[in-house]
Protein backbone atom coordinates (compact mmCIF):
# COMPACT_ATOMS: atom_id res chain seq x y z
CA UNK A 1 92.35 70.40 102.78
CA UNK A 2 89.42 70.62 105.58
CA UNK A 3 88.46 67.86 107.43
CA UNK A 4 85.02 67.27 105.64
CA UNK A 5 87.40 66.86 102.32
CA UNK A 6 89.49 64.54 103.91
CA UNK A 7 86.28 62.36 105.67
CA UNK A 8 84.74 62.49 101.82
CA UNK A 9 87.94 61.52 100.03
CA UNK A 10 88.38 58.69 102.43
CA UNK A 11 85.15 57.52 101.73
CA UNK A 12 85.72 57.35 98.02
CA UNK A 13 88.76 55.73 98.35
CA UNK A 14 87.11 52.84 100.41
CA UNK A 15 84.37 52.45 98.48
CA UNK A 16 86.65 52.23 95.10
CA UNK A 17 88.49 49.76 96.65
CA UNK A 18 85.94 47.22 97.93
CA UNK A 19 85.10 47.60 93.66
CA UNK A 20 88.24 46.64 92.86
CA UNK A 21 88.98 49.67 90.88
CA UNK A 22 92.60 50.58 91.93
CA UNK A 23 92.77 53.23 89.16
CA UNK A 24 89.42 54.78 90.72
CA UNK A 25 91.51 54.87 93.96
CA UNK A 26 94.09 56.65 92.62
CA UNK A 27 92.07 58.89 90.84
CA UNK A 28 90.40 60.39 93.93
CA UNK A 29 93.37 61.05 95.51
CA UNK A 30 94.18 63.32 92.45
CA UNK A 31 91.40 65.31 91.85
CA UNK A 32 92.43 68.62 90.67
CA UNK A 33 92.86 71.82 92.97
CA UNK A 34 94.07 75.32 92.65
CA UNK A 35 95.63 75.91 95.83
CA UNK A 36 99.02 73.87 96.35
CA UNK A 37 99.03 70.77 99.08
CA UNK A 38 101.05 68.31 100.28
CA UNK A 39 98.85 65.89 98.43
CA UNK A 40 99.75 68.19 95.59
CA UNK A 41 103.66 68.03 96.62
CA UNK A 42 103.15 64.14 96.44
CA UNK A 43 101.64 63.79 93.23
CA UNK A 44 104.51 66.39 91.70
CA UNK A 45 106.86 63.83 92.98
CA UNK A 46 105.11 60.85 91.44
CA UNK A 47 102.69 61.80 88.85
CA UNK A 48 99.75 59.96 87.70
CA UNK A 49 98.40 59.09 84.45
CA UNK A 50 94.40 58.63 84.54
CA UNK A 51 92.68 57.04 81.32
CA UNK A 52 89.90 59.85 79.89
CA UNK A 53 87.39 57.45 80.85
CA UNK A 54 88.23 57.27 84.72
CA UNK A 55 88.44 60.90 84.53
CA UNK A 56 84.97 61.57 83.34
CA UNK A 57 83.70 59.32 85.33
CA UNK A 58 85.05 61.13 88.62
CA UNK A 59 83.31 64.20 87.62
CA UNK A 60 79.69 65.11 89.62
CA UNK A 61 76.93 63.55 87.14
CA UNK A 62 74.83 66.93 87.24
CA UNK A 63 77.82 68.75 86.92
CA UNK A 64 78.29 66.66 83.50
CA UNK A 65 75.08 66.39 81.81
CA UNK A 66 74.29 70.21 82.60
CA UNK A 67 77.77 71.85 81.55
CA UNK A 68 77.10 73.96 84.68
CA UNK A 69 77.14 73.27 88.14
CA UNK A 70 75.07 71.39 91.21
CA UNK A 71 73.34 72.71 94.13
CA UNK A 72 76.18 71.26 95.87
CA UNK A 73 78.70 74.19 93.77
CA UNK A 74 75.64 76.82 94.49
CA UNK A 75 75.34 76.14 98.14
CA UNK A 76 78.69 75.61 99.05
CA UNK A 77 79.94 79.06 97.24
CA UNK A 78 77.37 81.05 99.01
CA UNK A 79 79.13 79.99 101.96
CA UNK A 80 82.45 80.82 100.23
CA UNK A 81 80.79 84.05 99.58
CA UNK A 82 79.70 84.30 103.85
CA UNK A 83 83.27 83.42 104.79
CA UNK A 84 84.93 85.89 102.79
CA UNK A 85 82.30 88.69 104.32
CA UNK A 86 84.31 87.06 107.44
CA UNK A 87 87.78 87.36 106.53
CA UNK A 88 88.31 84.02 106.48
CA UNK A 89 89.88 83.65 103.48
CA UNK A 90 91.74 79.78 104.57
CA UNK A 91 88.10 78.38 104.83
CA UNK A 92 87.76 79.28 101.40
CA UNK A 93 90.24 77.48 99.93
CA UNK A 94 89.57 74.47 102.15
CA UNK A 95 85.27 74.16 100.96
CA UNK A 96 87.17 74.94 97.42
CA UNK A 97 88.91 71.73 97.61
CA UNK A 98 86.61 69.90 99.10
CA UNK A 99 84.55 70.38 96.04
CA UNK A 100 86.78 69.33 93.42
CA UNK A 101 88.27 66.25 95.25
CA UNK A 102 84.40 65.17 95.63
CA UNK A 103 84.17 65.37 91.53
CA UNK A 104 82.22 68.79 91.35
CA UNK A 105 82.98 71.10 88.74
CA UNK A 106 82.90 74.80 89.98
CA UNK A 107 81.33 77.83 88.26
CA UNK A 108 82.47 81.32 87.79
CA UNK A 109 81.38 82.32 90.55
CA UNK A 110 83.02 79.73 92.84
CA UNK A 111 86.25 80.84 91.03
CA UNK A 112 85.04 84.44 91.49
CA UNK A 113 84.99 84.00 95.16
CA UNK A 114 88.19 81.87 95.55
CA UNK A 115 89.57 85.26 93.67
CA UNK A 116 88.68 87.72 96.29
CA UNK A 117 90.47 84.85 98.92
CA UNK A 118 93.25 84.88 97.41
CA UNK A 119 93.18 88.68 97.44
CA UNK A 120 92.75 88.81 101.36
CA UNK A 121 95.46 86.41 101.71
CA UNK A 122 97.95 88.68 99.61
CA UNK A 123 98.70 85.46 97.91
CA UNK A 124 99.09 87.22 94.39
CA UNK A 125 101.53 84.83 92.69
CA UNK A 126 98.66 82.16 92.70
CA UNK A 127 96.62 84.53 91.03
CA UNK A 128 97.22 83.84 87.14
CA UNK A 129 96.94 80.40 87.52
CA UNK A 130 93.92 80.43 89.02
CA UNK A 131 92.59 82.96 85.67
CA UNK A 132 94.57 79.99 83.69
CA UNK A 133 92.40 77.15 85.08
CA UNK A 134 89.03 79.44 84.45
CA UNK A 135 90.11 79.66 80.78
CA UNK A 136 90.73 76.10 80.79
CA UNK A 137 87.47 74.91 81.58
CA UNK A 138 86.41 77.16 78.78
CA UNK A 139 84.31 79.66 81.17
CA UNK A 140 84.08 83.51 79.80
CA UNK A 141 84.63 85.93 82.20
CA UNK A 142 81.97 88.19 83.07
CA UNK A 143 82.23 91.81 84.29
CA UNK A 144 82.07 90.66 88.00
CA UNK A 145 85.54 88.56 87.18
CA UNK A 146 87.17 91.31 85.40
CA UNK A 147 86.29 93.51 88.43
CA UNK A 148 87.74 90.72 90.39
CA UNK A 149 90.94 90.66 88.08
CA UNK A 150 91.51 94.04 88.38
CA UNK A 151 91.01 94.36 91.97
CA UNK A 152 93.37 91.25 92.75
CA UNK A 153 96.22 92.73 90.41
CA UNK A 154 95.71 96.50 91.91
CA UNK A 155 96.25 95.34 95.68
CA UNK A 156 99.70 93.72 94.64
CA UNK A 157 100.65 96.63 92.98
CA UNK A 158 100.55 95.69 89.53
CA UNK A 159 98.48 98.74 88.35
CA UNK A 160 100.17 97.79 84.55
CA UNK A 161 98.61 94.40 84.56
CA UNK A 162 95.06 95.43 85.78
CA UNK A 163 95.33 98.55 82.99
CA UNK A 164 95.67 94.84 80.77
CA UNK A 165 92.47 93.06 82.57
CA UNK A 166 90.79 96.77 81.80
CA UNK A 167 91.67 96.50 77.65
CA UNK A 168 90.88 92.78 77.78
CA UNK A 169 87.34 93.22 79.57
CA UNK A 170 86.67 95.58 76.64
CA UNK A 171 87.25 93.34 74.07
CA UNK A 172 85.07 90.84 75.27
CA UNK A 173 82.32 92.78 75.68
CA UNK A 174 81.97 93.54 79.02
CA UNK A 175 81.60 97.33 80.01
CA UNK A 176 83.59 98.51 82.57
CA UNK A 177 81.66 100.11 85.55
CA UNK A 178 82.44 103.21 88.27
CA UNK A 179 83.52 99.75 90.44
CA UNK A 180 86.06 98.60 87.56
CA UNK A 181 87.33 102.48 87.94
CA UNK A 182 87.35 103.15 91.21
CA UNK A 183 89.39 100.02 91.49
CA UNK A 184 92.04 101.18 89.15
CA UNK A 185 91.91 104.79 90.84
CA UNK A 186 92.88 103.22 94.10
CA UNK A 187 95.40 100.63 92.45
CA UNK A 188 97.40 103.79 91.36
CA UNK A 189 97.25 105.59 94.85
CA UNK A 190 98.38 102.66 96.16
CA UNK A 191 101.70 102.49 94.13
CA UNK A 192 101.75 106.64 94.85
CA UNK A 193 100.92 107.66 91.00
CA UNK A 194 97.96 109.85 91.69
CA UNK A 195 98.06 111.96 88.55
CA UNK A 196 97.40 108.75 86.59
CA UNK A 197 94.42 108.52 88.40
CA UNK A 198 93.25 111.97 87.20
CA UNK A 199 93.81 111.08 83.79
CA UNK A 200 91.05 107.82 84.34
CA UNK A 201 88.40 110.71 85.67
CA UNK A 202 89.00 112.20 81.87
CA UNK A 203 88.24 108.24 80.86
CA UNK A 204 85.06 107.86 82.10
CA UNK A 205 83.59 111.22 81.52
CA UNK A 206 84.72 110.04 78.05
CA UNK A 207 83.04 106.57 78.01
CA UNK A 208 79.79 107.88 80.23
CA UNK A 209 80.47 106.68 83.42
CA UNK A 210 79.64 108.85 86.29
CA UNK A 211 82.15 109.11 89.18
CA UNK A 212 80.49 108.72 92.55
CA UNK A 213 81.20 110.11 95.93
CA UNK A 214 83.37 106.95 96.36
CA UNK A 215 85.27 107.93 93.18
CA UNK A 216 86.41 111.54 94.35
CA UNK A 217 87.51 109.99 98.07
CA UNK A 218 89.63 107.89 96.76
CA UNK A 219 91.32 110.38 94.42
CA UNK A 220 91.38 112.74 97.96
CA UNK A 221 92.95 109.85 99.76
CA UNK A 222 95.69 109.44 97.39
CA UNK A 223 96.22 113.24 97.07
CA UNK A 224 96.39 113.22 100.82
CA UNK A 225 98.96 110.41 101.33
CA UNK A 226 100.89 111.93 98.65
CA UNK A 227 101.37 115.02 100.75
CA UNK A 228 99.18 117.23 98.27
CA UNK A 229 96.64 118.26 100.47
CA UNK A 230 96.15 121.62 98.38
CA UNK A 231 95.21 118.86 94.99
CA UNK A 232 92.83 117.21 97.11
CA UNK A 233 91.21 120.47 98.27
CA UNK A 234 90.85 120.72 94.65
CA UNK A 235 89.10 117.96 94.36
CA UNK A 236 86.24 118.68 97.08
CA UNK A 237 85.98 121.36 95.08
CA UNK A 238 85.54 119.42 91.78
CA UNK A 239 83.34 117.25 93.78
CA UNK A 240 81.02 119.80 94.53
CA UNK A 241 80.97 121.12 91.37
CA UNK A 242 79.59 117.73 89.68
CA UNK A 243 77.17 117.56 92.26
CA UNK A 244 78.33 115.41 94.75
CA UNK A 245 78.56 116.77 98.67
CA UNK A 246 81.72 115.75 100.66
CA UNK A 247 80.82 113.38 103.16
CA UNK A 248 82.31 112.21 106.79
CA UNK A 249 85.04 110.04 104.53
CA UNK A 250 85.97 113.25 102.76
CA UNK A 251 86.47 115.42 105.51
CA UNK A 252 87.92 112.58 107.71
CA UNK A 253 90.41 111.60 104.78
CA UNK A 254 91.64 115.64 104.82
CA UNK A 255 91.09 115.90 108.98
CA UNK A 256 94.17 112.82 108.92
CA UNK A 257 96.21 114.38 106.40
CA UNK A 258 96.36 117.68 108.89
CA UNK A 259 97.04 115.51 111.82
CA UNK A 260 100.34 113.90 110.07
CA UNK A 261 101.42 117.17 108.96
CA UNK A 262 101.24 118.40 112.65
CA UNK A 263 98.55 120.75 111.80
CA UNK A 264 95.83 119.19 114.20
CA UNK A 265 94.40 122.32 115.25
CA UNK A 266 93.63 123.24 111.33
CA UNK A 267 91.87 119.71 111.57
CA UNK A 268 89.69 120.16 114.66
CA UNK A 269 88.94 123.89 112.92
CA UNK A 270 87.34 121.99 110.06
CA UNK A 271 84.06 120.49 112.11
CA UNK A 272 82.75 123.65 112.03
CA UNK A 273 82.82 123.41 108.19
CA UNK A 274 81.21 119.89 108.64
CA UNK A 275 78.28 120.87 110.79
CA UNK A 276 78.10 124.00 108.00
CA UNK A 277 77.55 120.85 105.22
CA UNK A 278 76.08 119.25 107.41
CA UNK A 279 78.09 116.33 107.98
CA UNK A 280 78.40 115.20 111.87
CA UNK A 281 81.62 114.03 113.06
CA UNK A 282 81.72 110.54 114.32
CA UNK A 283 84.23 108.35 116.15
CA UNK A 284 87.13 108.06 113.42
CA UNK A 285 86.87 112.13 112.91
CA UNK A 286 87.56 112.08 117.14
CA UNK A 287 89.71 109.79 117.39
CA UNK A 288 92.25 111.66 114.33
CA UNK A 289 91.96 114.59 116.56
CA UNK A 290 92.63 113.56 119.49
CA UNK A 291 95.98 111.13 118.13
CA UNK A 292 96.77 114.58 116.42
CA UNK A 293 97.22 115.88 119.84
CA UNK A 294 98.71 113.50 121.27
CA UNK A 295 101.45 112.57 118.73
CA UNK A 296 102.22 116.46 118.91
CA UNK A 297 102.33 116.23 122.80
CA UNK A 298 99.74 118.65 123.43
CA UNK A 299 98.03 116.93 125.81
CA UNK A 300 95.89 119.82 127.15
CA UNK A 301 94.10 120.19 123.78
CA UNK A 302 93.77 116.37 123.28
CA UNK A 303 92.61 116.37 126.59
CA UNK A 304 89.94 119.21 126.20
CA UNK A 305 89.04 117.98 122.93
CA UNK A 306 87.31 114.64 124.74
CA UNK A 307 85.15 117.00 126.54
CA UNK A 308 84.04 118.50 123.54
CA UNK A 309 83.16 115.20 121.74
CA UNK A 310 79.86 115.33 124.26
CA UNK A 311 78.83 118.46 122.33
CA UNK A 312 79.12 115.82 118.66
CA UNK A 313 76.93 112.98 120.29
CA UNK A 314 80.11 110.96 120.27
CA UNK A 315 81.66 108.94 123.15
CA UNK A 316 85.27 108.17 123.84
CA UNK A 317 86.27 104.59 122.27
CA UNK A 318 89.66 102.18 122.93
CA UNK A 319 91.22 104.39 119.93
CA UNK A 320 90.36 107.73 122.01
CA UNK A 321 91.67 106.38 125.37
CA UNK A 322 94.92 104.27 124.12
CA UNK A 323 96.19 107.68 122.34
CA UNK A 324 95.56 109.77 125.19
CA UNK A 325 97.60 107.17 127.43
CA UNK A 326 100.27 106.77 124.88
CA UNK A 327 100.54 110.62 124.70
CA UNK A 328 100.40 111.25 128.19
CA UNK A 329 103.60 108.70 128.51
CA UNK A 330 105.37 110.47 126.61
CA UNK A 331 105.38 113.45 128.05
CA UNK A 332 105.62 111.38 131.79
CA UNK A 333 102.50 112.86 133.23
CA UNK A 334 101.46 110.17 134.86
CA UNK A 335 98.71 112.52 136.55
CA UNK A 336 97.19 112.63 133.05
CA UNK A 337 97.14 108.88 132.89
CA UNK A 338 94.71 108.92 136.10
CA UNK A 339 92.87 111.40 134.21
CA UNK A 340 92.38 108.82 131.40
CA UNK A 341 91.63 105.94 133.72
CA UNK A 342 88.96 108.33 135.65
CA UNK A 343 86.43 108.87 132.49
């Protein structure tokens, strides 16, 4: 719980007391929450009974009399919305529960939002009862949810599951987007089934949704960490063919797949095909290179290779300098280390 939640609960409690409404009291202290506290430890231990009546009344008024929510939900889940932009997915949960232990009933949206935190956090086994309390409160789903769903269930591996949330968001309605796809897509490279992925490109051309560029790197991506680097050359070319150009995530994606195979040099050969697409290397496509190098203990191409990045418009970053130091240890040239330390 934050500490505004805590200041605001303490001020209910106070105020219920100088009433005289003990059941008030006790009410406030268990307003519901999805995320697990030791409040919520201490009211598993002893559980409370609250009359419907005290119940209602705890709720927001607004929240009541317009079935929706307050600008207090609105406000405070934009800045859910900020924080998660931030990667600060434990602020989330703590504005969360400051809302419902002030009586506010959040929307979809809020839920949304405390969806994606959960996500960040890897804290998957609080995701279906989370989706439990949304159907509770009698709140349909829209596509933005689903997408949510899918994406939640993907990142823990559950690609079965999310194929569920797919099926279910067509029943209600809701049509599934190149997002909803390209989430599934990735949930399958992720648990290193990327042939299952092909078979959702036959999907959508089936239901009319257009793959984007985003679509076909993520199918190259998975290709690539599967070791297939002659499938996802196939894809570029598939790519292409639709329409779409390869961009610097494309060529970067195959330049990295080289590099772990120990086939840097094919890598650095391939900016010549990106300036020919015209598609300018920037610091990621460098820095591949140059740990390519490195992690082969070729220093003297590594090396040579930082000179060139001049030529690209691109200038050495902490990635660039900490890989030519950590290959230049291993090898023990400490002469290349002053080398480093000189640029």
């Amino acid at each position: 719980m934050g500490d505004f939640g805590k200041e605001r609960l303490h001020s209910v409690v106070l105020r219920k007391h100088k009433e005289g409404a003990s059941k008030s009291k006790k009410q406030a202290l268990a307003s519901p929450t999805i995320m697990d506290s030791p409040l919520h430890e201490k009211e598993k231990r002893n559980p409370i009974s609250h009359p419907v009546k005290s119940r209602v009344q705890s709720l927001c008024i607004t929240c009541l009399e317009k079935n929706n929510s307050c600008q207090t939900v609105r406000s405070r889940t934009k800045l859910m919305n900020v924080l998660i932009g931030k990667k600060k997915p434990q602020e989330v949960h703590s504005i969360f529960n400051s809302l419902t232990e002030e009586g506010h009933r959040p929307n979809l949206i809020t839920y949304t939002t405390l969806l994606a935190a959960l996500t960040l956090q890897k804290r998957f086994s609080s995701i279906r009862s989370l989706i439990s309390k949304v159907e509770e409160h009698g709140m349909k789903p829209d596509s933005i949810f689903f997408n949510a769903m899918i994406n939640a269930f993907s990142e823990s591996g559950n690609i079965e599951e999310s194929m569920k949330i797919l099926n279910k968001m067509k029943e209600s309605g809701c049509k599934p987007t190149t997002s909803t796809f390209n989430t599934l897509i990735k949930g399958y490279g992720i648990v290193g089934r990327p042939d299952e992925s092909m078979k959702l490109l036959e999907i959508m051309s089936i239901e009319n949704v257009r793959p984007n560029d985003r679509t076909y790197n993520i199918l190259i991506r998975a290709w690539c960490d599967k070791g297939n680097i002659s499938q996802a050359w196939n894809l570029v070319y598939k790519m292409m063919d639709y329409g779409l150009r390869p961009d610097v995530v494309t060529y970067n994606t195959l330049l990295r797949a080289y590099a772990q195979n120990g086939e840097t040099n094919r890598a650095e050969e391939m900016i010549l095909e990106m300036y020919s697409n015209n598609v300018k290397p920037n610091e990621r496509t460098c820095g591949i290179i140059i740990s390519g190098y490195s992690k082969e203990g070729n220093m003297a191409e590594a090396l040579a290779f930082v000179y060139k990045m001049k030529d690209f418009g691109v200038h050495p970053n902490l990635v660039v300098f900490n890989a030519l130091i950590k290959g230049f240890l291993d090898v023990m040239d400490t002469n290349g280390v002053d080398k480093v330390s000189s640029f």
